[in-house]
Protein backbone atom coordinates (compact mmCIF):
# COMPACT_ATOMS: atom_id res chain seq x y z
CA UNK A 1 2.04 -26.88 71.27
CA UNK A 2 0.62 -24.82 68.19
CA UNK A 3 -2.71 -25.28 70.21
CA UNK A 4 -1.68 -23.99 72.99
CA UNK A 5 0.16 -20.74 71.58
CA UNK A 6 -3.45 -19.94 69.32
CA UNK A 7 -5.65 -20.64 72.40
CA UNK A 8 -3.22 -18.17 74.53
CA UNK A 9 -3.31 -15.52 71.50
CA UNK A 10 -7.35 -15.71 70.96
CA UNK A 11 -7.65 -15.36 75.41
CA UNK A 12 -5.21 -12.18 74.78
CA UNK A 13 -6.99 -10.29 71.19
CA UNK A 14 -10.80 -10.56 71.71
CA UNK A 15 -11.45 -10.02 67.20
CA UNK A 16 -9.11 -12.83 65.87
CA UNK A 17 -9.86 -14.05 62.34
CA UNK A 18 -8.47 -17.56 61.77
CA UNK A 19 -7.75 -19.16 58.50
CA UNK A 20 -5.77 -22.53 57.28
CA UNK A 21 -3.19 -22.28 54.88
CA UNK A 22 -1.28 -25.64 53.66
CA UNK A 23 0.61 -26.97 56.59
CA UNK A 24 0.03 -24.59 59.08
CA UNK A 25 -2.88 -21.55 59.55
CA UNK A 26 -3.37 -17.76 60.19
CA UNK A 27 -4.49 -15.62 62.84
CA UNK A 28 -5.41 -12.05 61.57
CA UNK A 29 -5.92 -9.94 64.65
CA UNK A 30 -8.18 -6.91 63.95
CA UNK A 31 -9.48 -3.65 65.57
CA UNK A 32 -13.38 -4.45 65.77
CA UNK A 33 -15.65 -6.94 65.54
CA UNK A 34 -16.29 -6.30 61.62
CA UNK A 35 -13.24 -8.45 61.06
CA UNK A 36 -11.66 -6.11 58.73
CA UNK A 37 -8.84 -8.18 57.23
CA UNK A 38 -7.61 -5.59 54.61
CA UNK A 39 -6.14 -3.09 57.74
CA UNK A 40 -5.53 -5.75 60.23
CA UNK A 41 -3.45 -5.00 63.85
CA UNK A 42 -1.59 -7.73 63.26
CA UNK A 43 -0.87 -10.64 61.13
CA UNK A 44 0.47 -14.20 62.80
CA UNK A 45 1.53 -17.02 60.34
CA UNK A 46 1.99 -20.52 62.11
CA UNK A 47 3.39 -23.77 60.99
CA UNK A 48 3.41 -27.42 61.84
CA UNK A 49 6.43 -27.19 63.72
CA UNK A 50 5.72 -24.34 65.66
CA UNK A 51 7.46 -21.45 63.70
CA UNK A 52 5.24 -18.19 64.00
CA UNK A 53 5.59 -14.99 61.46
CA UNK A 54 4.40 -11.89 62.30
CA UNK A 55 3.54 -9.19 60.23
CA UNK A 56 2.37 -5.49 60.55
CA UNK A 57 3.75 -2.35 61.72
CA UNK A 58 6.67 -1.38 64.13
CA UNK A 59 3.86 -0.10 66.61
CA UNK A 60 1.97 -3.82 66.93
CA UNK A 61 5.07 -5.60 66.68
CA UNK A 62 6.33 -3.42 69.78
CA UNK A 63 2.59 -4.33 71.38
CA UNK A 64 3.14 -7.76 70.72
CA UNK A 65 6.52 -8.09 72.36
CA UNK A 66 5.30 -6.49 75.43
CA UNK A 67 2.49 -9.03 75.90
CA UNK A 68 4.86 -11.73 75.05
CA UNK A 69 6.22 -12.88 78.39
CA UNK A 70 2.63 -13.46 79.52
CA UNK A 71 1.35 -15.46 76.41
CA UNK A 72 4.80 -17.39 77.19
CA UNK A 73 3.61 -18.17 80.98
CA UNK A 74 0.41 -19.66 79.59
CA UNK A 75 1.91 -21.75 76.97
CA UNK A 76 3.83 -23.48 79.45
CA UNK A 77 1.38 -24.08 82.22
CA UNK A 78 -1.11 -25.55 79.62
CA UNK A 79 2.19 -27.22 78.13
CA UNK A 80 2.43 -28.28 81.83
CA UNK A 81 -0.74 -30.28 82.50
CA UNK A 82 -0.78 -31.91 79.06
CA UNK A 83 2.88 -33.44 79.69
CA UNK A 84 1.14 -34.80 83.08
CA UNK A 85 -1.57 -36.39 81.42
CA UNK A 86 0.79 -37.67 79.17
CA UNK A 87 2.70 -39.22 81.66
CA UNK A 88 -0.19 -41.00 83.22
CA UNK A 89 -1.45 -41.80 79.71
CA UNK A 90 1.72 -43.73 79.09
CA UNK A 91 1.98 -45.36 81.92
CA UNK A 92 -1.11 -46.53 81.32
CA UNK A 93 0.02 -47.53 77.39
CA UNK A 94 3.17 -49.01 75.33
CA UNK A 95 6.26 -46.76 75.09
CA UNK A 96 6.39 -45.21 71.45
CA UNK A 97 9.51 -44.91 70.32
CA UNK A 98 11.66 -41.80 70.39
CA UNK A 99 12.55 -39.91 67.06
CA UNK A 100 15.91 -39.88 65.48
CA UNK A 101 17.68 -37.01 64.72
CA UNK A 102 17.48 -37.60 61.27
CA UNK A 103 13.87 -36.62 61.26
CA UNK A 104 14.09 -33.86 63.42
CA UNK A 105 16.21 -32.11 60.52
CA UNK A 106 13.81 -32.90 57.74
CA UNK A 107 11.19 -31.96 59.82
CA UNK A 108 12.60 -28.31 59.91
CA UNK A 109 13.96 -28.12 56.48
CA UNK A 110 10.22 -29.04 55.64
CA UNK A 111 8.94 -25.97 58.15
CA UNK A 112 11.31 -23.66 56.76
CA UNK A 113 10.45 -24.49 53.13
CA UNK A 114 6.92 -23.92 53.74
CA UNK A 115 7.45 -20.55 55.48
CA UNK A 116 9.51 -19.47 51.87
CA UNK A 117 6.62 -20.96 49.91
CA UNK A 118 3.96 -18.88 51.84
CA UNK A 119 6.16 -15.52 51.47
CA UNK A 120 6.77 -15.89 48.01
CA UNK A 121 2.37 -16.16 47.67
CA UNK A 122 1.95 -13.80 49.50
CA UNK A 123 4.01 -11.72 47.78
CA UNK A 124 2.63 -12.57 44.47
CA UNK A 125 -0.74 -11.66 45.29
CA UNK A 126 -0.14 -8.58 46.59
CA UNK A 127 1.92 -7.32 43.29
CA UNK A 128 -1.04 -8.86 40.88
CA UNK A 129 -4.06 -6.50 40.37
CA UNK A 130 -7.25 -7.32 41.69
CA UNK A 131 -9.65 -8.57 39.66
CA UNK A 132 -11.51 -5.40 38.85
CA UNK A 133 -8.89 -3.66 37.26
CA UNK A 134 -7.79 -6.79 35.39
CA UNK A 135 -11.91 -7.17 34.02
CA UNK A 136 -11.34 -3.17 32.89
CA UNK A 137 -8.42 -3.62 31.17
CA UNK A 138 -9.25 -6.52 29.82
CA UNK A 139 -12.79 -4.41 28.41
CA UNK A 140 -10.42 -1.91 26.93
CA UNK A 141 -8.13 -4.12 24.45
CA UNK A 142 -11.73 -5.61 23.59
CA UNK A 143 -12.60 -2.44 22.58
CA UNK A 144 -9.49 -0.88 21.16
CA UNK A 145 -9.20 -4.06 19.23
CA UNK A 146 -12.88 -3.87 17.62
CA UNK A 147 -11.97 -0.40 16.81
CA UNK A 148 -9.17 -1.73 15.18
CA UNK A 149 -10.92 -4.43 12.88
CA UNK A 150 -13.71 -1.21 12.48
CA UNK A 151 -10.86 0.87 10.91
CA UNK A 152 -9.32 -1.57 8.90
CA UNK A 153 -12.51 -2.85 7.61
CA UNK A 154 -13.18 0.62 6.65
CA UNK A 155 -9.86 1.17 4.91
CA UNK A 156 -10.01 -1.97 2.92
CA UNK A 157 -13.69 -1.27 1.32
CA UNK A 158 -11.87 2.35 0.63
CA UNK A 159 -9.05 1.07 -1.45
CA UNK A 160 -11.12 -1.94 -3.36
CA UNK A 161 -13.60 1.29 -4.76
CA UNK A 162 -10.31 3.56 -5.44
CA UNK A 163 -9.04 0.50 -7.00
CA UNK A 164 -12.24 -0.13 -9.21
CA UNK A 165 -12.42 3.46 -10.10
CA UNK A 166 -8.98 3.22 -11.24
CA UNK A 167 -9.50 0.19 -13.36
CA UNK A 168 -12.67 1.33 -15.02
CA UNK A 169 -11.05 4.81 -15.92
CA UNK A 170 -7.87 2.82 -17.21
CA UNK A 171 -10.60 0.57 -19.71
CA UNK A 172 -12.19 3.98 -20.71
CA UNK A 173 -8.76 5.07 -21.89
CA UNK A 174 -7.64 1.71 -23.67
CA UNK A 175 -10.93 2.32 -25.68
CA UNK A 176 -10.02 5.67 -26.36
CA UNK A 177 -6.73 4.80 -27.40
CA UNK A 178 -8.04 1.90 -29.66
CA UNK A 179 -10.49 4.50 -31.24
CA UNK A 180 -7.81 6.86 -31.87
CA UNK A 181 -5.80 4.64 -34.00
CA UNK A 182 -8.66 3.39 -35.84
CA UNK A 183 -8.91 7.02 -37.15
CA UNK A 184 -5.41 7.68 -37.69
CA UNK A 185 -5.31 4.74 -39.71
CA UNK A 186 -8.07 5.48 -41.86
CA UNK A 187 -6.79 9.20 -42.00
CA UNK A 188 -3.92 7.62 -43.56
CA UNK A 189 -4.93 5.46 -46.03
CA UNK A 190 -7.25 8.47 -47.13
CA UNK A 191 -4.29 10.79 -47.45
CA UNK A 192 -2.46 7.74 -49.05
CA UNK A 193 -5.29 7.32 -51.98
CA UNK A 194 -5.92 10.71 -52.16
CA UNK A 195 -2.23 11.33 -52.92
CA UNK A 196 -1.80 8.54 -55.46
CA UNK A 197 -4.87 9.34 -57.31
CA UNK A 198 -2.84 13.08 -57.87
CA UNK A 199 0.46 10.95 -58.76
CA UNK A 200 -1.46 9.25 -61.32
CA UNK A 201 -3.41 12.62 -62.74
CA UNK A 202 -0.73 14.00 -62.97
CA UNK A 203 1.60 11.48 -65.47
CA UNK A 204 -1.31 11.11 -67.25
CA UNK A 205 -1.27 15.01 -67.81
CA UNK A 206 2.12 14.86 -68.35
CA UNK A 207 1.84 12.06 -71.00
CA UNK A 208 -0.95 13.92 -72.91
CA UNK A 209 0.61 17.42 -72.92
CA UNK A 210 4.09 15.64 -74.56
CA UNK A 211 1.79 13.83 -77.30
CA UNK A 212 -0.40 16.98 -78.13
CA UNK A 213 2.99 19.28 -78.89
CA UNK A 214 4.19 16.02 -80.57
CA UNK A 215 1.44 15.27 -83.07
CA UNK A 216 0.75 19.27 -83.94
CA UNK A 217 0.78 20.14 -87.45
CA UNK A 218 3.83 22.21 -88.65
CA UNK A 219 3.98 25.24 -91.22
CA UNK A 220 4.73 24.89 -95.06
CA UNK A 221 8.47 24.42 -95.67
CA UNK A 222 10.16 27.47 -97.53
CA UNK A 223 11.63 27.67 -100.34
CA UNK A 224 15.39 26.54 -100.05
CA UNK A 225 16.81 30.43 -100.76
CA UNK A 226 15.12 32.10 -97.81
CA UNK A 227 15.58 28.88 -95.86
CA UNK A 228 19.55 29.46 -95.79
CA UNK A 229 19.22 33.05 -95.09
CA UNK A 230 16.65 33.09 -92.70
CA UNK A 231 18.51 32.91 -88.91
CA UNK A 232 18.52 30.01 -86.61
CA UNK A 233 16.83 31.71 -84.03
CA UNK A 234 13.28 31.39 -86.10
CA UNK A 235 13.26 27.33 -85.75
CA UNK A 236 14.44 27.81 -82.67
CA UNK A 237 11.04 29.92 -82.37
CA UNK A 238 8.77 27.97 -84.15
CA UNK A 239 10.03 25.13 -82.15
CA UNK A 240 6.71 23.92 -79.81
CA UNK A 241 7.92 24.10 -75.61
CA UNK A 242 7.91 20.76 -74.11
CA UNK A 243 6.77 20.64 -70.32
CA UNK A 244 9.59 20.69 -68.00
CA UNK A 245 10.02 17.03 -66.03
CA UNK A 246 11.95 18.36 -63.32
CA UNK A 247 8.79 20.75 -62.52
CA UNK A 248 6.88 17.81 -62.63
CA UNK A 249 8.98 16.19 -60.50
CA UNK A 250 8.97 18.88 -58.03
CA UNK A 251 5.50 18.47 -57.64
CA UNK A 252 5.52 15.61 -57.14
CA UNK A 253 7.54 15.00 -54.11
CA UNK A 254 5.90 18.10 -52.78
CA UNK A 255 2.41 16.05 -52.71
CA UNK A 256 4.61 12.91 -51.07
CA UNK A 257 6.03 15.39 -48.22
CA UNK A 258 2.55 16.42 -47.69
CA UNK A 259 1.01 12.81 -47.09
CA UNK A 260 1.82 13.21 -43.18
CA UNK A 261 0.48 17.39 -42.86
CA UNK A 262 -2.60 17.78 -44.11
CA UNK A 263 -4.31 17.43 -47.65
CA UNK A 264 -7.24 20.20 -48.49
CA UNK A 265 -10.80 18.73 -48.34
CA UNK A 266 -11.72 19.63 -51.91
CA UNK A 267 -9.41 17.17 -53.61
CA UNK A 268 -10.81 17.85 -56.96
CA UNK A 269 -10.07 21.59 -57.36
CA UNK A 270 -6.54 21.02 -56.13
CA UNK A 271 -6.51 19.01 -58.90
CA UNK A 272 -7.59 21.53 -61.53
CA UNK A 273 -5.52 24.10 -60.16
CA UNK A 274 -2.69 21.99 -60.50
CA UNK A 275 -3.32 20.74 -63.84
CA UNK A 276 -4.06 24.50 -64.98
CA UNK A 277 -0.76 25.59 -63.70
CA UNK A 278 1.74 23.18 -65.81
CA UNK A 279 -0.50 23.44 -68.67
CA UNK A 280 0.12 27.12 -68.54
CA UNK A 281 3.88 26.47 -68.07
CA UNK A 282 4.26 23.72 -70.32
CA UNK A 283 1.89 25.56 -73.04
CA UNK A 284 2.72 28.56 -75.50
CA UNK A 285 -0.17 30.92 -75.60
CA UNK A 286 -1.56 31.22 -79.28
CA UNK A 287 -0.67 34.98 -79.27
CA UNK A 288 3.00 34.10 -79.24
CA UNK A 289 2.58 31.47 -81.97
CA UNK A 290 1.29 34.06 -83.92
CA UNK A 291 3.60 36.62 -83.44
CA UNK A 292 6.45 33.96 -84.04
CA UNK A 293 4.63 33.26 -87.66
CA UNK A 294 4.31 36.59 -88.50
CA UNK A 295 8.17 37.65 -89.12
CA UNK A 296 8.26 34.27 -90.91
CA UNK A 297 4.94 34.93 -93.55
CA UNK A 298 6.63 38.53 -93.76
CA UNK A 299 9.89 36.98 -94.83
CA UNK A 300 8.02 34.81 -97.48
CA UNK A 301 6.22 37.45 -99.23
CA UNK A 302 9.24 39.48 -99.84
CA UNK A 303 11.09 36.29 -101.41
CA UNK A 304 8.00 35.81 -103.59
């Protein structure tokens, strides 16, 4: 029967293009002899148990339907003569047994599940790009991806220099730093010495200023007469002045405040000058030791 419709079709369209596909076949009428499949007429899908598809336009469809009644009358003619030489055929043979109904249904269901299985391809295939556009975009992610890996690889060796700059800049600095202390440290102990060697000059000054006035001669005693008339005031006079401590003192914790300021370079004249001042404080000048004797010789002459 299938035969019979194709050979009817191919006698009617003189540029058929015939294909198999599964359980049934294709017939892909076109315009010329070039066989142009991609802008066929018309499209005929066939199965095993003679259930035809046709696809195209409303135009070839209408075409189609026109020439149908004839395709029809030669379908059955041929069907015709091939049921006659059946009949003498079997005759001839055994009878082969009829089929049940049964079959006849799964026969169908089996038709019409193929004809779903070949739309649904179809359909596929059309909505998936051709290969040519899939090989180009495939190209590009190739490439946007390499210039991916490029750019990273490029921002990576970037950071690893900053990143080494930054850790040889941070070791300059520790060394710096370490340098920096070693100086204030031995600024300090400097100042340190420095200050306690003007501590100790200085109670040593003190001590041998308080034993000089201590161990200085004193003047012939007078005679006990002018001793009870002369006034207090003269021994008080005569009496040698002692260095004051709590100028000493001062001093001192003047030099102590100074140990984290700054200490003049030449050490040894701040020395002198110091010394120079509290002997001048602690010291009576010799003019006003002899001025202080004078009134006192004066006073002995006129009791002798």
């Amino acid at each position: 029967m299938i035969s019979a419709w194709k050979s009817a079709i191919c006698e009617e369209y003189t540029h058929v293009f015939k294909e198999g596909i599964g359980r049934g076949g294709r017939l892909t009428i076109c315009e010329n002899e070039m066989l142009d499949t991609d802008n066929p007429i018309l499209t005929i899908t066939y199965y095993t148990k003679v259930t035809f598809l046709l696809q195209d336009n409303e135009a070839s469809l209408n075409s189609f339907e026109e020439i149908f009644p004839l395709l029809k009358a030669k379908v059955e003619k041929e069907r015709d003569e091939t049921h006659v030489n059946c009949t003498d055929s079997e005759e001839e043979g055994p009878v082969n047994p009829t089929p049940s109904p049964s079959e006849h249904q799964l026969r169908d269901s089996l038709a019409l599940l193929e004809l779903d299985f070949t739309e649904f391809r179809e359909r596929t295939q059309a909505k998936l790009p051709d290969a040519h556009n899939t090989n180009i975009y495939i190209q590009e992610l190739k490439d946007e991806l390499q210039q991916l890996k490029k750019n990273t690889s490029s921002s990576i060796t970037e950071l690893t220099r900053t990143i080494r700059d930054l850790q040889e800049e941070n070791r300059t600095l520790r060394l710096q730093l370490c340098r920096l202390e070693e100086d204030t440290e031995k600024k300090g102990e400097n100042f340190s010495r420095q200050l306690q060697e003007i501590n100790d000059q200085l109670q040593k000054n003190t001590k041998d200023i308080t034993l000089h006035y201590n161990t200085a001669p004193t003047t012939d005693k007078p005679n006990a007469t002018n001793t009870e008339c002369e006034p207090t005031t003269n021994l008080q006079q005569h009496r040698p002045h002692l260095p004051d401590l709590n100028l000493i003192q001062m001093f001192s914790s003047s030099w102590t405040l100074m140990e984290n300021s700054w200490i003049p370079r030449n050490s040894s004249h701040t020395k002198e000058s110091l010394q120079s001042d509290v002997a001048q404080q602690a010291m009576p000048t010799r003019s006003s030791e002899n001025s202080q004797d004078t009134p006192h010789n004066s006073s002995e002459n006129e009791a002798v």
